[in-house]
C-alpha atoms as a PDB file:
ATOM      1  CA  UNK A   1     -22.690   2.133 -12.222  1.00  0.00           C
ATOM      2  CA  UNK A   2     -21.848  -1.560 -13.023  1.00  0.00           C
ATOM      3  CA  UNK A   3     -24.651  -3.879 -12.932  1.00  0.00           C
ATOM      4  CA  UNK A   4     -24.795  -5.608  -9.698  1.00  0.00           C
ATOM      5  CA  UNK A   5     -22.324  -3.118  -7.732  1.00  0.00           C
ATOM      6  CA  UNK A   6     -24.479  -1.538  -5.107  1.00  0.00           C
ATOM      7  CA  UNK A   7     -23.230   2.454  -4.079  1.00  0.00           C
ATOM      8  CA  UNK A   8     -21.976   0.248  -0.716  1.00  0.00           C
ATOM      9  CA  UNK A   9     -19.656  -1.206  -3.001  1.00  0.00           C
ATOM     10  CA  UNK A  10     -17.753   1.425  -4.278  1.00  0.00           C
ATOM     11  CA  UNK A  11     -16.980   2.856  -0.432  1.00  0.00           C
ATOM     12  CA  UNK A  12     -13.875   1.886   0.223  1.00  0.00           C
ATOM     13  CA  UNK A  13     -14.704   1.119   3.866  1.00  0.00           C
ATOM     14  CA  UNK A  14     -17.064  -1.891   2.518  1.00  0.00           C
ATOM     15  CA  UNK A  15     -14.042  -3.878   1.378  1.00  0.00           C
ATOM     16  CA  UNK A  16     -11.000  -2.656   3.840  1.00  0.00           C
ATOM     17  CA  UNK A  17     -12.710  -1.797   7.056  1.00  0.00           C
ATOM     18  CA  UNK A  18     -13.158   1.252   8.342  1.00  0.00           C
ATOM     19  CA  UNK A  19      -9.680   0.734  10.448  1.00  0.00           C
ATOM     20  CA  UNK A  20      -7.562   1.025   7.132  1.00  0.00           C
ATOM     21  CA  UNK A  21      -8.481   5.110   7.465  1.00  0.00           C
ATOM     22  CA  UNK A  22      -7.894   5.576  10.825  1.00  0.00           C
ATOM     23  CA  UNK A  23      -5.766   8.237  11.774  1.00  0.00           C
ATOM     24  CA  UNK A  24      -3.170   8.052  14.618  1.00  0.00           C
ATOM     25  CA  UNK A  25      -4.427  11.134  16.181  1.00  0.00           C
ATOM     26  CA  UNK A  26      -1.542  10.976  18.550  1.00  0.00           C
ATOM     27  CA  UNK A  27       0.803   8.780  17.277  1.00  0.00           C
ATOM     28  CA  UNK A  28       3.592  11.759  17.129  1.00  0.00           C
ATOM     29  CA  UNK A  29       2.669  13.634  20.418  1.00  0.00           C
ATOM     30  CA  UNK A  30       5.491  12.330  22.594  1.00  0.00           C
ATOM     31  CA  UNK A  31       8.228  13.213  19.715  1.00  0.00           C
ATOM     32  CA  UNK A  32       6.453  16.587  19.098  1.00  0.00           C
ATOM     33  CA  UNK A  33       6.128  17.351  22.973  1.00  0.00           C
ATOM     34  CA  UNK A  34       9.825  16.517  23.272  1.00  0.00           C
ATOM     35  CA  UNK A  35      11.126  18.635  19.922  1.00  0.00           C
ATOM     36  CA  UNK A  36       8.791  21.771  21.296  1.00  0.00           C
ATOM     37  CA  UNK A  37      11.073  21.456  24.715  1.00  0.00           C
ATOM     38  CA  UNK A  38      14.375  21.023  23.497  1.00  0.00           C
ATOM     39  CA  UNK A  39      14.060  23.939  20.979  1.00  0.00           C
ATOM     40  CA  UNK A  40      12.109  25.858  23.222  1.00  0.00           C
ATOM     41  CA  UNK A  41      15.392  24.732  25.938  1.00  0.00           C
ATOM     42  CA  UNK A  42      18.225  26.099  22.981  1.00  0.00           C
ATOM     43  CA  UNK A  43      16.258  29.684  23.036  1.00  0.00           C
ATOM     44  CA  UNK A  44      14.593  28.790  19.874  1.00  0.00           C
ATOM     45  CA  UNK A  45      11.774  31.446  19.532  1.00  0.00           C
ATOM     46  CA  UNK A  46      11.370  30.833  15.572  1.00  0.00           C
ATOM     47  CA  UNK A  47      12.037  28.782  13.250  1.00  0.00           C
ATOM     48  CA  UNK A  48      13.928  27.833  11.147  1.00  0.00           C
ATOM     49  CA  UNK A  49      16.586  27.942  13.555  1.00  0.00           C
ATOM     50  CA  UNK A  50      19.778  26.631  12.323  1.00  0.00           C
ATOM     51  CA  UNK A  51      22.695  25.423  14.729  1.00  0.00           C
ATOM     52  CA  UNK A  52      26.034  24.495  13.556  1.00  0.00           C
ATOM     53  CA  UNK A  53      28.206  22.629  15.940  1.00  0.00           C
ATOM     54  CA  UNK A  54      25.589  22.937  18.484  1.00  0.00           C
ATOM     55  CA  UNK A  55      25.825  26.922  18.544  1.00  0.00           C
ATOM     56  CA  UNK A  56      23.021  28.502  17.775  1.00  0.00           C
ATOM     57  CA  UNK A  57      23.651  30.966  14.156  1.00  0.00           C
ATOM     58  CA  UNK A  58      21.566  34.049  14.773  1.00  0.00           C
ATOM     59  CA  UNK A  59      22.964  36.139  12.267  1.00  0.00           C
ATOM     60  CA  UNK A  60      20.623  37.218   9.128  1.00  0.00           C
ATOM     61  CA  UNK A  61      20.701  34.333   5.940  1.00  0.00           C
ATOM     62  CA  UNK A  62      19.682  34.466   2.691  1.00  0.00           C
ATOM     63  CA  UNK A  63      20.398  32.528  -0.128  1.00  0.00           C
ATOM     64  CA  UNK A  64      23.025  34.647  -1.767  1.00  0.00           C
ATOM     65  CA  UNK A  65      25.262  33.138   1.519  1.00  0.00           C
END
């Protein structure tokens, strides 16, 4: 270790605050919440679920297509 850096130094909360690692716990909920209904409203049971023109394309895909 450097002379003169203590271990308190080097922790990155020391010099930032503990704030700058805060996580948003729910920060996305609302969007999330609201996704979950609508697909859940379309009959989406899996995903991914692909719509084209707002129809619902429930045949088999692979990458060959």
């Amino acid at each position: 270790m450097a002379k003169g850096l203590t271990r308190a130094h080097r922790q990155p909360e020391s010099w930032m605050g503990t704030d700058a690692f805060a996580h948003p716990t729910h920060q996305y909920a609302d969007r999330v919440a609201e996704d979950l209904q609508s697909g859940t409203q379309s009959g989406v049971d899996r995903i991914p679920a692909i719509f084209i023109n707002e129809v619902r394309y429930q045949d088999t895909w692979d990458i060959e297509q």
